[in-house]
Protein backbone atom coordinates (compact mmCIF):
# COMPACT_ATOMS: atom_id res chain seq x y z
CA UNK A 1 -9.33 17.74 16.17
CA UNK A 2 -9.69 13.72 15.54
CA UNK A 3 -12.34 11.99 17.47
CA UNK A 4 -11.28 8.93 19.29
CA UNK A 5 -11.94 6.46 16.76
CA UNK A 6 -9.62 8.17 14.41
CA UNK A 7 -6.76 8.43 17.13
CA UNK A 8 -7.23 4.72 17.47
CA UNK A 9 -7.37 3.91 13.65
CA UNK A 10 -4.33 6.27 12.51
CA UNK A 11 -2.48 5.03 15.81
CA UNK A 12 -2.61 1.41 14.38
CA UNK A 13 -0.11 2.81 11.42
CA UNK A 14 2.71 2.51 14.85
CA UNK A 15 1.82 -1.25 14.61
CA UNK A 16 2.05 -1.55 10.38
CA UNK A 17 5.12 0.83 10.34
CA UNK A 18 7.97 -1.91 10.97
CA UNK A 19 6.13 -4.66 9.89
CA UNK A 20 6.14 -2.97 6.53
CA UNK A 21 9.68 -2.14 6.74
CA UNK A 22 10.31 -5.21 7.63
CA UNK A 23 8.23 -7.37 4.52
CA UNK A 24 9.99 -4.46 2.35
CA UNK A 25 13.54 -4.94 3.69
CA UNK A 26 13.65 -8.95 3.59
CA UNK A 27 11.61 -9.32 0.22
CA UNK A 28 8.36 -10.99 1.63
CA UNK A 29 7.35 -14.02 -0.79
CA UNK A 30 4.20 -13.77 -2.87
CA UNK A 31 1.01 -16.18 -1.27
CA UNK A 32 1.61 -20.22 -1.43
CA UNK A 33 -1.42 -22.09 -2.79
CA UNK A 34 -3.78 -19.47 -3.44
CA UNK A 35 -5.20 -17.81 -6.44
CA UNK A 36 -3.46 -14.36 -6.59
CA UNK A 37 0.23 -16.90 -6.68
CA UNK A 38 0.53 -16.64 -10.17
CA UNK A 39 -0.37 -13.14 -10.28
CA UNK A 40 2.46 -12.04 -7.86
CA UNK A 41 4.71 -14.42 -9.80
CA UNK A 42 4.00 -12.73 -12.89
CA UNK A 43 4.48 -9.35 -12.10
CA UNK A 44 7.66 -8.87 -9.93
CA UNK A 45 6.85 -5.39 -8.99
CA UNK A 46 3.58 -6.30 -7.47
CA UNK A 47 4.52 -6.58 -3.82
CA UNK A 48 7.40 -4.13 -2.94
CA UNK A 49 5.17 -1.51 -4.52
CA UNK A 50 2.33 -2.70 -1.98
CA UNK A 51 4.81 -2.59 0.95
CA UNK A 52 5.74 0.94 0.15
CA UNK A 53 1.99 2.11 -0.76
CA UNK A 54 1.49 0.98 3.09
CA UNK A 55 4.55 2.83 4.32
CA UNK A 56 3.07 6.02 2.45
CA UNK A 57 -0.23 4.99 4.23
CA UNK A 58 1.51 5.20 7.67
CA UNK A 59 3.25 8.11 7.50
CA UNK A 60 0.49 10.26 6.45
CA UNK A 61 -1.22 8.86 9.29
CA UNK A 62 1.31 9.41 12.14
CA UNK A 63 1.50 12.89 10.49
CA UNK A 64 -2.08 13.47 10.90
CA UNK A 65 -1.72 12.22 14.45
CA UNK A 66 1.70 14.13 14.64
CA UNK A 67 -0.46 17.33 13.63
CA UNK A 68 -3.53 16.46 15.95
CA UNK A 69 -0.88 16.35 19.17
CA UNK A 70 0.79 19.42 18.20
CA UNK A 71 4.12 17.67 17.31
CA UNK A 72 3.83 19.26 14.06
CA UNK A 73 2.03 22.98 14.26
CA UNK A 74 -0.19 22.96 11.66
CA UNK A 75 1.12 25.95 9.73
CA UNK A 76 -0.73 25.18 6.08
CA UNK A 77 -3.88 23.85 5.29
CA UNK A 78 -2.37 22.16 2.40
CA UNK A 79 -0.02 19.86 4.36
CA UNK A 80 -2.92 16.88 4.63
CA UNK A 81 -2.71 16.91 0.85
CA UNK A 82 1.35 17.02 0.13
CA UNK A 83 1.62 14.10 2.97
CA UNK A 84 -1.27 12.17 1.33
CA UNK A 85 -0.23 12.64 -2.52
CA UNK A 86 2.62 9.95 -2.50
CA UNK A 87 -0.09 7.31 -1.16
CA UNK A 88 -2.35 8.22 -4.11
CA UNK A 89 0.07 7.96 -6.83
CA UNK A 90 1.13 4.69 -5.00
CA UNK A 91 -2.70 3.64 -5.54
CA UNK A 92 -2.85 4.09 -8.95
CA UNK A 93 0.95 2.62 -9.59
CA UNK A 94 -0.33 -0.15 -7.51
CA UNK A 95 -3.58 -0.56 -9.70
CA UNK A 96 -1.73 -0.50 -13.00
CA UNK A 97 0.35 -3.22 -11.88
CA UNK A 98 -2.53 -5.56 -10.99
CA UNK A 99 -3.97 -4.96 -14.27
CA UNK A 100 -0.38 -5.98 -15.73
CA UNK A 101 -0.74 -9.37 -13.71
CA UNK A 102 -4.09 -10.03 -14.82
CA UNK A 103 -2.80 -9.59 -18.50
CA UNK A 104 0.28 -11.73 -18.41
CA UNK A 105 -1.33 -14.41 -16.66
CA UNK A 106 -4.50 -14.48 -18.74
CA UNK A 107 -1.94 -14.24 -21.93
CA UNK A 108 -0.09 -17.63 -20.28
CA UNK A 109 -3.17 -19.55 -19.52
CA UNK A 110 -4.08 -22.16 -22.38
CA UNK A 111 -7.84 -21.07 -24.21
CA UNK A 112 -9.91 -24.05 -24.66
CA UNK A 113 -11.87 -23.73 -27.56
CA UNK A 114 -13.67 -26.80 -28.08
CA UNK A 115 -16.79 -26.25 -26.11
């Protein structure tokens, strides 16, 4: 049984669902004039992979609150963990791709040696 704050919080996933299907469907463009531009510019994978990680985010949350209303019966434990595993390998897909941007844009930038 979820408490109220945790109705509330996984009920906010009915508010991120379509705008997340949205930013995925219409390509939204990386950040203008701020310092993580030129790492969504160098790594083209960056952002739909972030729009998806948050659609895996909200379904496992309207399942949770699918489960908690009886929508779903709750038939095995293990369900929690097979909705949630596509948001963790998400994470870590997610994570590698940062540290991809950080590379190629530290690679790009000019050293200055003379100091």
């Amino acid at each position: 049984m979820l408490s109220n704050f945790e109705v509330a919080l996984n009920s906010f996933s009915l508010v991120l669902l379509p705008l997340a299907l949205y930013s995925l469907a219409h390509g939204s463009p990386p950040p203008k004039n701020s310092w993580v531009t030129s790492y969504f510019e160098a790594e083209k994978y960056l952002n739909p992979t972030g729009n998806i990680m948050l659609l895996a985010l909200c379904g496992a949350n309207l399942t949770t609150l699918a489960m908690n209303f009886g929508f779903i019966p709750q038939t095995s434990p293990d369900f929690d963990g097979l909705v949630a595993m596509p948001f963790m390998i998400l994470a870590i897909v997610y994570l590698g791709l940062w540290i991809r941007a950080i590379k190629k844009v530290h690679r790009r930038e000019p050293k200055d040696t003379n100091i």
